[in-house]
Protein backbone atom coordinates (compact mmCIF):
# COMPACT_ATOMS: atom_id res chain seq x y z
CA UNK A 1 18.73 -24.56 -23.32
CA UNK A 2 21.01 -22.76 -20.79
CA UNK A 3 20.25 -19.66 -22.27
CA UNK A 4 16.39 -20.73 -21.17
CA UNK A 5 17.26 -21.93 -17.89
CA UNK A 6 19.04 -18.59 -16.81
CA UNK A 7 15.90 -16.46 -17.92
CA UNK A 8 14.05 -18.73 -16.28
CA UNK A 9 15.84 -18.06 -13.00
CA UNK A 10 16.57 -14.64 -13.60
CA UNK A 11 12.49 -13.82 -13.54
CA UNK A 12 12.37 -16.09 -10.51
CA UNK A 13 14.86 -14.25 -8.54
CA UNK A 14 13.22 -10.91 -9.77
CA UNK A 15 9.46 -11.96 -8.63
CA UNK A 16 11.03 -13.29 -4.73
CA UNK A 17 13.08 -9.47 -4.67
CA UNK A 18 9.66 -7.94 -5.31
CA UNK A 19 8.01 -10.11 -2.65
CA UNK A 20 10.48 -9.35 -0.59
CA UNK A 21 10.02 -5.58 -0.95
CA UNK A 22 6.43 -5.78 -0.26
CA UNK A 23 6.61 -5.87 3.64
CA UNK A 24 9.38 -5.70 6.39
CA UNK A 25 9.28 -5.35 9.96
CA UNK A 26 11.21 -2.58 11.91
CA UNK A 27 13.61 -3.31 15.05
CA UNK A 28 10.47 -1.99 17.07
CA UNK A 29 7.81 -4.43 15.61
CA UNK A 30 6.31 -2.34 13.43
CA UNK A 31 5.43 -3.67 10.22
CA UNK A 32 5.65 -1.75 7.08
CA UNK A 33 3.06 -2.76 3.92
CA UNK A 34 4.13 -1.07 0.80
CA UNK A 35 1.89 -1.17 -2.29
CA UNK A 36 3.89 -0.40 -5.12
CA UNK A 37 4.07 -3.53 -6.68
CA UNK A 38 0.96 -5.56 -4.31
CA UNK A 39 -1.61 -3.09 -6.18
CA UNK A 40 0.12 -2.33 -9.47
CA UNK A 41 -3.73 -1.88 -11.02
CA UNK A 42 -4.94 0.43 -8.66
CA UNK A 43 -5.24 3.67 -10.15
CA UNK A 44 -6.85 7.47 -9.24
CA UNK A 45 -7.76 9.53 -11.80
CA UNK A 46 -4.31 9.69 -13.55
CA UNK A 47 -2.39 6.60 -12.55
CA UNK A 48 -1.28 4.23 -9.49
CA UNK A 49 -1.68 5.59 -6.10
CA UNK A 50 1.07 3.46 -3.80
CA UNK A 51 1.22 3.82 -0.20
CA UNK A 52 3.03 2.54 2.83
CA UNK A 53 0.80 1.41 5.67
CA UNK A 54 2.58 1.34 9.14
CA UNK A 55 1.45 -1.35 11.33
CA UNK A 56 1.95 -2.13 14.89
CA UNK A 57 0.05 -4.65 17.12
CA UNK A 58 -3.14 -4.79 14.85
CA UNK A 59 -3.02 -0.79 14.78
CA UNK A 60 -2.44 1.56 11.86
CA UNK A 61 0.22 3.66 12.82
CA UNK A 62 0.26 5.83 9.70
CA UNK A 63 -0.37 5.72 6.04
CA UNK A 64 2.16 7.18 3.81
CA UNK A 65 1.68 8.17 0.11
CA UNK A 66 4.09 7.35 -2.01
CA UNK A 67 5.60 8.85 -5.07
CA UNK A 68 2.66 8.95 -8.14
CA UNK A 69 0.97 11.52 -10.66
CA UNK A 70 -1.99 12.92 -9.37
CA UNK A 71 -2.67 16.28 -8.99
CA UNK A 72 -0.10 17.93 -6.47
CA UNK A 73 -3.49 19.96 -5.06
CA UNK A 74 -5.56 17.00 -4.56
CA UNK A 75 -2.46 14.32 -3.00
CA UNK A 76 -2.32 17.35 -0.49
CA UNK A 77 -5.84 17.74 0.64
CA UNK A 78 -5.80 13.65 0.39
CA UNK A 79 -2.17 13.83 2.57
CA UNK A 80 -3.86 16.51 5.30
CA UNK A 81 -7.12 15.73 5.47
CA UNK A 82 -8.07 11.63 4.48
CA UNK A 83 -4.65 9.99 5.39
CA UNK A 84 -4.38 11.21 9.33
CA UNK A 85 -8.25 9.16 9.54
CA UNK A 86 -6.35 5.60 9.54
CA UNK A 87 -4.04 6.32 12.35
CA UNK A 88 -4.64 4.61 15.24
CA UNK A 89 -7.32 2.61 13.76
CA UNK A 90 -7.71 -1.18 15.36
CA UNK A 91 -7.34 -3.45 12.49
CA UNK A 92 -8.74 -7.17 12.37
CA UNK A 93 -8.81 -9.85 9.79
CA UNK A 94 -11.37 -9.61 7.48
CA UNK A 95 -12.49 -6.11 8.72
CA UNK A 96 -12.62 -3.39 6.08
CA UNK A 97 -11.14 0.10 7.78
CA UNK A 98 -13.35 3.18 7.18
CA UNK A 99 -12.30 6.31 6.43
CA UNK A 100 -13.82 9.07 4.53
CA UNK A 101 -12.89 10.70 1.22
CA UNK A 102 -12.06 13.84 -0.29
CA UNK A 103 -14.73 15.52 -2.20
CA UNK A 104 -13.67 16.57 -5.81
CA UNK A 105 -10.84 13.73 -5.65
CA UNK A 106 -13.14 10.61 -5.69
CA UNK A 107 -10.91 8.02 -7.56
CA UNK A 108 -7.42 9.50 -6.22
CA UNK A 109 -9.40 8.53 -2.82
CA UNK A 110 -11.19 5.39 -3.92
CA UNK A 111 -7.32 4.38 -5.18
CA UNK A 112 -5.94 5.00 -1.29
CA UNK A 113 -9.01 3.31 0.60
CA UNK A 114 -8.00 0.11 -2.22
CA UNK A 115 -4.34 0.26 -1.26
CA UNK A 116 -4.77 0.24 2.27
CA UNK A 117 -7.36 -2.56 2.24
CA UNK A 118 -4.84 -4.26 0.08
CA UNK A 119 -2.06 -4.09 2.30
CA UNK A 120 -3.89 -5.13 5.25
CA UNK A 121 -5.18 -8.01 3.56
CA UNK A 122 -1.41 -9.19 2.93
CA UNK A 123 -0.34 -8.47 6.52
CA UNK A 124 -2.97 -10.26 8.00
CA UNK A 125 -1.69 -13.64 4.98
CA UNK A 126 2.19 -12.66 6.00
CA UNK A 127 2.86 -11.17 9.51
């Protein structure tokens, strides 16, 4: 039975530590939205696409990709050319943020427009 118990509790402090780690707000009010573990089943062509989202009063500040196994060619083109289109965007609740894609990387950029609109949604349910 204790044996049990301490599982029990073990996965519950595990689950609030990953909560925990899904957004934090800087000394200068910027929030930070990171979607490792908020869209674990969001994947691009070859697996999940994570970002950070920087926000500050309702505006994107930047979008970050984080560490994940797409093709180095395609996270560049995605990094230069799709990821600088959020910045400075006015968000508001229940507004979807449009950006274009990359052409020849559809799902890695399908997987970043879902990440983003992920971690706005929990900002807007958290800040």
């Amino acid at each position: 039975m204790k044996k049990i118990l301490f599982i029990a509790l073990l996965a519950a402090s595990c689950t609030a530590v990953q909560a925990g780690d899904v957004m934090h707000k800087e000394k200068d009010g910027t929030y930070v939205v990171n979607t490792t573990t908020l869209a674990q089943d969001v994947e691009g062509y070859i697996g999940a696409t994570p970002v950070e989202v920087y926000i500050k009063k309702n505006k994107i500040v930047k979008v970050v990709m984080l560490k994940n196994q797409e093709t180095p060619k395609y996270n560049a083109r995605i990094k230069k050319e799709m990821l600088p289109g959020f910045d400075n965007k006015k968000i508001a609740k229940g507004k979807a943020v449009e950006v274009d894609g990359i052409t020849g990387a559809t799902f890695t950029s399908d997987a970043v427009k879902e990440n983003v609109k992920r971690a706005l949604e929990y900002y807007w349910k958290h800040k």
